[in-house]
C-alpha atoms as a PDB file:
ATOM      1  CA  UNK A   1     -11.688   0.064  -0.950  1.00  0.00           C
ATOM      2  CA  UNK A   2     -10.166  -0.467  -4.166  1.00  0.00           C
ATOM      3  CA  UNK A   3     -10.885   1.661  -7.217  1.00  0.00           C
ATOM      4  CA  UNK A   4     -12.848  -0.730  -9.308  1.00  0.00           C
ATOM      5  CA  UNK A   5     -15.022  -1.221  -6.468  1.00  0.00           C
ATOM      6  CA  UNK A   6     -15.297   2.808  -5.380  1.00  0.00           C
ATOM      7  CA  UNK A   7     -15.822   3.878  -8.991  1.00  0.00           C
ATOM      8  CA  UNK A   8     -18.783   1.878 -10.196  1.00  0.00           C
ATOM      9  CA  UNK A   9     -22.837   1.689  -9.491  1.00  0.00           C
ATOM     10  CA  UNK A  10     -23.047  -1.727 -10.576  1.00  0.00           C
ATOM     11  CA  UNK A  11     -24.200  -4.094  -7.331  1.00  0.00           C
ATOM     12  CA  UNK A  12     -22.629  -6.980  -9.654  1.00  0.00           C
ATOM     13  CA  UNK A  13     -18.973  -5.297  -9.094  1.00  0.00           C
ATOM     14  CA  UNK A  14     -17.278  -7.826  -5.741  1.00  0.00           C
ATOM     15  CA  UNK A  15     -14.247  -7.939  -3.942  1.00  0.00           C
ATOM     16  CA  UNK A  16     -11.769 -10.048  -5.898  1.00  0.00           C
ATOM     17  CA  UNK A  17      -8.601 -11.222  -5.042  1.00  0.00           C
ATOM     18  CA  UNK A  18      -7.211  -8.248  -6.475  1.00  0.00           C
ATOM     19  CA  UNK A  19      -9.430  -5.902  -4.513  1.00  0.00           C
ATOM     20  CA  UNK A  20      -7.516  -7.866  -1.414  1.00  0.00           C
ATOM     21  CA  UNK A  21      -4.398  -6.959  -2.698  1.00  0.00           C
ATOM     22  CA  UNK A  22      -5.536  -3.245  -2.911  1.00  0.00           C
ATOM     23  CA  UNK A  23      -6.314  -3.273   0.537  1.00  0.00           C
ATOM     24  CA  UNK A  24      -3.540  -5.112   1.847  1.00  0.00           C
ATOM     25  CA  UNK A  25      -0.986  -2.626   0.352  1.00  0.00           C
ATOM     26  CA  UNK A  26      -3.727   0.287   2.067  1.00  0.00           C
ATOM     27  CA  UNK A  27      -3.043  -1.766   5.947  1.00  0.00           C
ATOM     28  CA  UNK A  28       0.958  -2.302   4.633  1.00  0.00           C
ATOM     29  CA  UNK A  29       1.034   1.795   4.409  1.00  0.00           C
ATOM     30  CA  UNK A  30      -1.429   2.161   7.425  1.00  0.00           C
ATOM     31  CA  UNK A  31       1.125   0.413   9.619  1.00  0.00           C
ATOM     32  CA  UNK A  32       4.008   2.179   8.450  1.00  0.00           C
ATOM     33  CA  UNK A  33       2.882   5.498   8.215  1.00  0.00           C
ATOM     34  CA  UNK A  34       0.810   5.528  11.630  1.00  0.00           C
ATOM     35  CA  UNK A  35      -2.002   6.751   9.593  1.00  0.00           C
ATOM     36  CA  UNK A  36      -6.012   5.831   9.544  1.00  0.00           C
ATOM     37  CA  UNK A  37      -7.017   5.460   5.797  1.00  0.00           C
ATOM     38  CA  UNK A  38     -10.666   6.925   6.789  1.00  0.00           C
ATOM     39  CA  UNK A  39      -8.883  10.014   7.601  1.00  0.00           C
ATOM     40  CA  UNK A  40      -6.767  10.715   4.807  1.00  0.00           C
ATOM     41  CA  UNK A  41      -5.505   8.724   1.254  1.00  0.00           C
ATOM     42  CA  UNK A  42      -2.645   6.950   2.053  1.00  0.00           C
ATOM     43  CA  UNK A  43      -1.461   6.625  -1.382  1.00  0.00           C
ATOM     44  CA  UNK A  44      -1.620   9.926  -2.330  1.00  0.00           C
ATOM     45  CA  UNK A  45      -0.289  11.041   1.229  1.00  0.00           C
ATOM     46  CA  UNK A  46       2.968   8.526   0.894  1.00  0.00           C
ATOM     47  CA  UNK A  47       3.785  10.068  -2.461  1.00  0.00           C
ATOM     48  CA  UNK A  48       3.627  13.483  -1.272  1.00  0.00           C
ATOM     49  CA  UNK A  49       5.627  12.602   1.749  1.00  0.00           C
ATOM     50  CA  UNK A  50       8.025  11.410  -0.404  1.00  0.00           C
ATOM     51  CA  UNK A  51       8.051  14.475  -2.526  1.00  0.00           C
ATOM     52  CA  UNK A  52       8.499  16.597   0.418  1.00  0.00           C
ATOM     53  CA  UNK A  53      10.581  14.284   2.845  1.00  0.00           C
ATOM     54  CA  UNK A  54      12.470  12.217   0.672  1.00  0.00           C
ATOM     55  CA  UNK A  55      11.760   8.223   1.129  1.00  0.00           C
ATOM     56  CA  UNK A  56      12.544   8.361   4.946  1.00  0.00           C
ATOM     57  CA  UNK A  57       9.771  11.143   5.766  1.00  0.00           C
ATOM     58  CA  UNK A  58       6.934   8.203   4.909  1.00  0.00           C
ATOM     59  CA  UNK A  59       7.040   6.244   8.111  1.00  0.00           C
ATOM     60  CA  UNK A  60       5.827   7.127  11.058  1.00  0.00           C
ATOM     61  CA  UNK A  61       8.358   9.043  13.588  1.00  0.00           C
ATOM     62  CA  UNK A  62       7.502   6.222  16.321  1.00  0.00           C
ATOM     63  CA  UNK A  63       9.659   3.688  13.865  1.00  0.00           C
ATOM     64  CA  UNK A  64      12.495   5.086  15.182  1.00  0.00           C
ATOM     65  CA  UNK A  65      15.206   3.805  12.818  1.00  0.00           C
ATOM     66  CA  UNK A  66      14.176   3.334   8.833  1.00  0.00           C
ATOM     67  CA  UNK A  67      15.811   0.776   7.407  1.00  0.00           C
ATOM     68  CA  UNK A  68      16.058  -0.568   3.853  1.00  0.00           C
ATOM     69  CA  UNK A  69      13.427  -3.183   4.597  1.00  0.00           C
ATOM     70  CA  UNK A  70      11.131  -0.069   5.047  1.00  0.00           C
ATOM     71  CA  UNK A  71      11.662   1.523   1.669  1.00  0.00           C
ATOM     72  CA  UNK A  72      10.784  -2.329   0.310  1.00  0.00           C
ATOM     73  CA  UNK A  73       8.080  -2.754   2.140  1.00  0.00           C
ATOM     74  CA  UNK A  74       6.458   0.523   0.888  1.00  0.00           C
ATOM     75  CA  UNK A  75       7.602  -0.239  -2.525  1.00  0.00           C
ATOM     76  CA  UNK A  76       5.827  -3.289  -2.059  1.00  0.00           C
ATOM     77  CA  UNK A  77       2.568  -1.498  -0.949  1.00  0.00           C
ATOM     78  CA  UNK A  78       2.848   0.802  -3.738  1.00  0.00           C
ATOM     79  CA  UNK A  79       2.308  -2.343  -6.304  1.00  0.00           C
ATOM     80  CA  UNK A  80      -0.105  -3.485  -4.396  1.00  0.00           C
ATOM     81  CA  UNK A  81      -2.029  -0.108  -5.031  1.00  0.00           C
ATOM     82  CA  UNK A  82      -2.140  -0.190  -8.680  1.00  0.00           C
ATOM     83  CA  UNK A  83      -5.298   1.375  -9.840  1.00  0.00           C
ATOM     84  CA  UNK A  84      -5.316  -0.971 -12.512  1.00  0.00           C
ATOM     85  CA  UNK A  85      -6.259  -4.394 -10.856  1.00  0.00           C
ATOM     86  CA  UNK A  86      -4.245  -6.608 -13.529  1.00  0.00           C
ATOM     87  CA  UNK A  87      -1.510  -4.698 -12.977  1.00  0.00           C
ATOM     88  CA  UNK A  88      -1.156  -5.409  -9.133  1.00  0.00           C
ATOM     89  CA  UNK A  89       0.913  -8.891  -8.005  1.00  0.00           C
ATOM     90  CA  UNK A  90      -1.236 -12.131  -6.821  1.00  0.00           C
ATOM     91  CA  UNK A  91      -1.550 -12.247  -2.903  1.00  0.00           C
ATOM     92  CA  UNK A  92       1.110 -15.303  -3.146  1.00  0.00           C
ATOM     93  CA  UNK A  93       3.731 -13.019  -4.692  1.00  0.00           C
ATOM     94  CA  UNK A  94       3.288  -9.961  -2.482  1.00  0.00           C
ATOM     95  CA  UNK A  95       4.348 -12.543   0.491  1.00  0.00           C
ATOM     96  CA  UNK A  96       7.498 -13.697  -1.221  1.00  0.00           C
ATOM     97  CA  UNK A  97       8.559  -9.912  -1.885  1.00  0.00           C
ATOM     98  CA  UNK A  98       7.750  -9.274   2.045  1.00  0.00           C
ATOM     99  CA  UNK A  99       9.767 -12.384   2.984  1.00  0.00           C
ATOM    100  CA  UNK A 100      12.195 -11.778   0.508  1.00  0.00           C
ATOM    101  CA  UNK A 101      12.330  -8.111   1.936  1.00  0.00           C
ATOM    102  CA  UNK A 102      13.336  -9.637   5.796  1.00  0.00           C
ATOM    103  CA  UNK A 103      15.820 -12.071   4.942  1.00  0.00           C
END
């Protein structure tokens, strides 16, 4: 769930379109990393990954070859996992940097 929904006791807080966003960039890095978010904070895992591993260490070793598209994609994600929800891209844009990404 996104931050600004996690981090508040107010019942009056509700899923907005950037909430969406949040989680889309969580199932972006769920599908490229082979991980479950319930099991571990993909955000904070991909950045250590990187640390560690360089870019290439992120995805999953089942996606065999990692290509530039990869690295977009999870750059991608990344935006879309701004803590700061007016700092992440509208829904419409994050699909124009995917298909941008695969062209």
């Amino acid at each position: 769930m996104a931050p600004e929904l996690t981090h508040t006791r107010s019942i009056s807080k509700s899923f907005t379109q950037a909430s969406d966003v949040y989680s889309f960039g969580i199932f972006m890095l769920e599908v490229i990393t082979g991980k479950k978010p319930s099991v571990t904070n993909l955000g904070q895992y991909v950045v250590e990954k990187r640390k560690r591993e360089g870019p290439n260490g992120v995805a999953d070793n089942r996606m065999l070859d990692v290509t530039e598209n990869v690295q977009v994609i999870i750059a991608i994600a990344d935006m879309c996992l701004f803590s700061d929800p007016r700092h992440r891209p509208p829904m419409g844009g994050v699909v124009e940097m995917i298909q941008s990404a695969l062209v």
